[in-house]
Protein backbone atom coordinates (compact mmCIF):
# COMPACT_ATOMS: atom_id res chain seq x y z
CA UNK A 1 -17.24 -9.90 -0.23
CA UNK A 2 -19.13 -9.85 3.27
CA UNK A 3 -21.82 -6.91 2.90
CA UNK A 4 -20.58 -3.69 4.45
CA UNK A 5 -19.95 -2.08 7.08
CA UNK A 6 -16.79 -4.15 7.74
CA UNK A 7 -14.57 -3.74 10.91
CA UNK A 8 -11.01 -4.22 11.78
CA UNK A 9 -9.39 -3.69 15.77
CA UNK A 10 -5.76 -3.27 16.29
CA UNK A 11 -4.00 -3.02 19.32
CA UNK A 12 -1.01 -1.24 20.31
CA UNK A 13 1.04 -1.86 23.48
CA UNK A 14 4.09 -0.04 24.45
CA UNK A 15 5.93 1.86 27.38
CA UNK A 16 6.94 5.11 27.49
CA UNK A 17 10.32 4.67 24.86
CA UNK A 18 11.11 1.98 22.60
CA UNK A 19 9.01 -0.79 20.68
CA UNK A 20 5.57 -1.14 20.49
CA UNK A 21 3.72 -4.31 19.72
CA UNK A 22 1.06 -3.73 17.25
CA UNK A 23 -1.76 -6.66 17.78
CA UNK A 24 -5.19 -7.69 15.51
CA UNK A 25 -6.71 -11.13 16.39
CA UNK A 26 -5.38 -14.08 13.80
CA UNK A 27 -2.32 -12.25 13.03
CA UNK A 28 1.30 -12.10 13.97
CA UNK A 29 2.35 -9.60 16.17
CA UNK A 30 4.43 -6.50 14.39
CA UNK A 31 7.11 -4.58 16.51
CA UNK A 32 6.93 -1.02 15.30
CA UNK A 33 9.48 2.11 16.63
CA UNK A 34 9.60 5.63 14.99
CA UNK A 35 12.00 5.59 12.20
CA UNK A 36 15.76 7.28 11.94
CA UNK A 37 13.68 10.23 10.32
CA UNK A 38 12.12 10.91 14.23
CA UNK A 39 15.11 9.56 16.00
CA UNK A 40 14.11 6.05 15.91
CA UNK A 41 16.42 3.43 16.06
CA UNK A 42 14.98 1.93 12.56
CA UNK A 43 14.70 -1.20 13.34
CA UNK A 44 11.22 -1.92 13.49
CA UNK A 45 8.37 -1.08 10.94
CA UNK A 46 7.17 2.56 11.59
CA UNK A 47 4.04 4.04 11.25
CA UNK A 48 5.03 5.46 7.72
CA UNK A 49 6.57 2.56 6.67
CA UNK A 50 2.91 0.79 8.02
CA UNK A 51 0.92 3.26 5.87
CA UNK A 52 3.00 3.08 2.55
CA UNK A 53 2.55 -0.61 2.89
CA UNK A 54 -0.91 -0.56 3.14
CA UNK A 55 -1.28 1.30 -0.08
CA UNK A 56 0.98 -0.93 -2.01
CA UNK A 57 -0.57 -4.01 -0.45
CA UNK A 58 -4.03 -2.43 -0.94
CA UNK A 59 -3.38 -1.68 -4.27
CA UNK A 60 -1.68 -5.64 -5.16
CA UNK A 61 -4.60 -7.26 -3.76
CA UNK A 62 -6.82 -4.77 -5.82
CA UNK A 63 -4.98 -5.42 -8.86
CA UNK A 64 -4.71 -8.93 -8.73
CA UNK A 65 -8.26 -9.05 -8.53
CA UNK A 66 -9.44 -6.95 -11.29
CA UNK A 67 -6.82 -8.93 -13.43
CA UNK A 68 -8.84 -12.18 -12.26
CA UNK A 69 -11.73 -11.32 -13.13
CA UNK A 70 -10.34 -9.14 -16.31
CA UNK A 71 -8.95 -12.62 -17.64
CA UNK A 72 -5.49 -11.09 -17.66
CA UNK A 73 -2.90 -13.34 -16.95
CA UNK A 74 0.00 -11.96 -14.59
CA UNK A 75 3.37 -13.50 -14.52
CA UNK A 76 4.71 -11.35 -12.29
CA UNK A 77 3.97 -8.22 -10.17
CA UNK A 78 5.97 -6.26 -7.90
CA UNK A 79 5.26 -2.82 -6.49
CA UNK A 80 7.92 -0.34 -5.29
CA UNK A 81 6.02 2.40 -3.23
CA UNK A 82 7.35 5.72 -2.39
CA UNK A 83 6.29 8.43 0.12
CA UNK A 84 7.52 11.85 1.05
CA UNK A 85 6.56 13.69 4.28
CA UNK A 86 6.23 17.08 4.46
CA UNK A 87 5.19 19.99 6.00
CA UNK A 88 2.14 21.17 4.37
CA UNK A 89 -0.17 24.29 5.20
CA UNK A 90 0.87 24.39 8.72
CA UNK A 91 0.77 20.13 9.11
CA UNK A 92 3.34 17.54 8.59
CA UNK A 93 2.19 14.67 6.86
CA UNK A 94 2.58 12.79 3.53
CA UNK A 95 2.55 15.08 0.72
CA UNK A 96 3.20 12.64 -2.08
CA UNK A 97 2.97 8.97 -2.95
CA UNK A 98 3.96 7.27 -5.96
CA UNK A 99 2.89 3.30 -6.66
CA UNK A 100 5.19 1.69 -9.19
CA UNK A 101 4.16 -1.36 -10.19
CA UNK A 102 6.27 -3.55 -12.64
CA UNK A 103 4.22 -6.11 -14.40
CA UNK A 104 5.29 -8.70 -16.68
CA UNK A 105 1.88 -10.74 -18.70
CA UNK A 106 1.92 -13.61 -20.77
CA UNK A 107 2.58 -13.05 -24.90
CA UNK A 108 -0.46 -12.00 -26.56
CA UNK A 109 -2.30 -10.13 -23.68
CA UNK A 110 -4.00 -6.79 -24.84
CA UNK A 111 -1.71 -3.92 -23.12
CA UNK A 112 -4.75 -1.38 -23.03
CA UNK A 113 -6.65 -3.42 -20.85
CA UNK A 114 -3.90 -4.21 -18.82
CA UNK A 115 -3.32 -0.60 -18.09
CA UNK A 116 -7.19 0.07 -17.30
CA UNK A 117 -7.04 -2.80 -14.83
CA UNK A 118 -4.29 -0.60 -13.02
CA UNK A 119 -5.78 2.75 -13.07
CA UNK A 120 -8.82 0.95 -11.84
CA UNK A 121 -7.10 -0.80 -9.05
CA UNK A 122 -5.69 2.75 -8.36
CA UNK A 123 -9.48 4.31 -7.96
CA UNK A 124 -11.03 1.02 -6.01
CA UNK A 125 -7.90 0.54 -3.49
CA UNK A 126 -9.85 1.74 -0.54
CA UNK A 127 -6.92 2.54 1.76
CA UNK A 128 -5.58 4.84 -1.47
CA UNK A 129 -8.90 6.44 -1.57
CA UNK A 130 -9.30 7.51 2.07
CA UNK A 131 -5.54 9.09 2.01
CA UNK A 132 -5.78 13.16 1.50
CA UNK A 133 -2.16 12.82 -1.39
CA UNK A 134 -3.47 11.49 -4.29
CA UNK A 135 -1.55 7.93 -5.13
CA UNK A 136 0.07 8.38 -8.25
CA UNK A 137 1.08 5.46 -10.38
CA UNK A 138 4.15 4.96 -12.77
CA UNK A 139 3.79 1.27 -14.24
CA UNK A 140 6.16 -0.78 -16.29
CA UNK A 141 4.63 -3.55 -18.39
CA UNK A 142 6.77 -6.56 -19.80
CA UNK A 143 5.32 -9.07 -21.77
């Protein structure tokens, strides 16, 4: 890892209805509109949709490299996320947000340490940790 502080810039271009174009440098462009839920036309990823994927990506790429260096060998691993919005003392925003990853590892791997690695990916996800709903996680192991 570079040493911290780290930086990221996005861009956002749009007029005043309809797509956006969400820019970074080195990256494909992402069309995002409001979803169905705001009177979107849900087509496009929307800003929820955006932030829910950031925790489950957040929390694969954690995962994948605690398991690394944890020695635990990962056949597979997919991650449904989850996320309600809400009203909340006097705000709308996302009240809840459930992770569920479903992991299958090779014969033979110790289960306990396989469910450390995820609570710890849980904790050291940084998007997960700067979100004010804690992420909650309901794994299934195979294996």
């Amino acid at each position: 890892m570079k040493p911290l502080p780290h930086r990221y810039n996005v861009r956002i271009l749009g007029g005043p209805s309809g797509h956006a174009v969400l820019e970074s440098a080195g990256v494909p462009d992402l069309r995002t509109a409001p979803p169905r839920d705001f009177d979107g036309p849900g087509d496009a990823w929307s800003p929820e949709q955006l932030l829910l994927g950031a925790v489950a990506s957040c929390y694969l790429l954690t995962f994948r490299a605690l398991a690394r260096a944890s020695k635990i060998e990962v056949v597979s691993l997919a991650i449904a996320g989850e996320g309600v919005v809400d009203r909340a003392d006097g705000v709308m925003r996302f009240t809840d947000i459930v992770l569920r990853p479903r992991l299958t590892i090779a014969a033979g791997t110790d289960r306990a340490r396989v469910e450390r690695a995820l609570e710890k990916a849980k904790r050291g996800c940084l998007v997960s940790a700067s979100l004010v709903p804690e992420v909650r996680l309901e794994p299934e192991i195979a294996g």
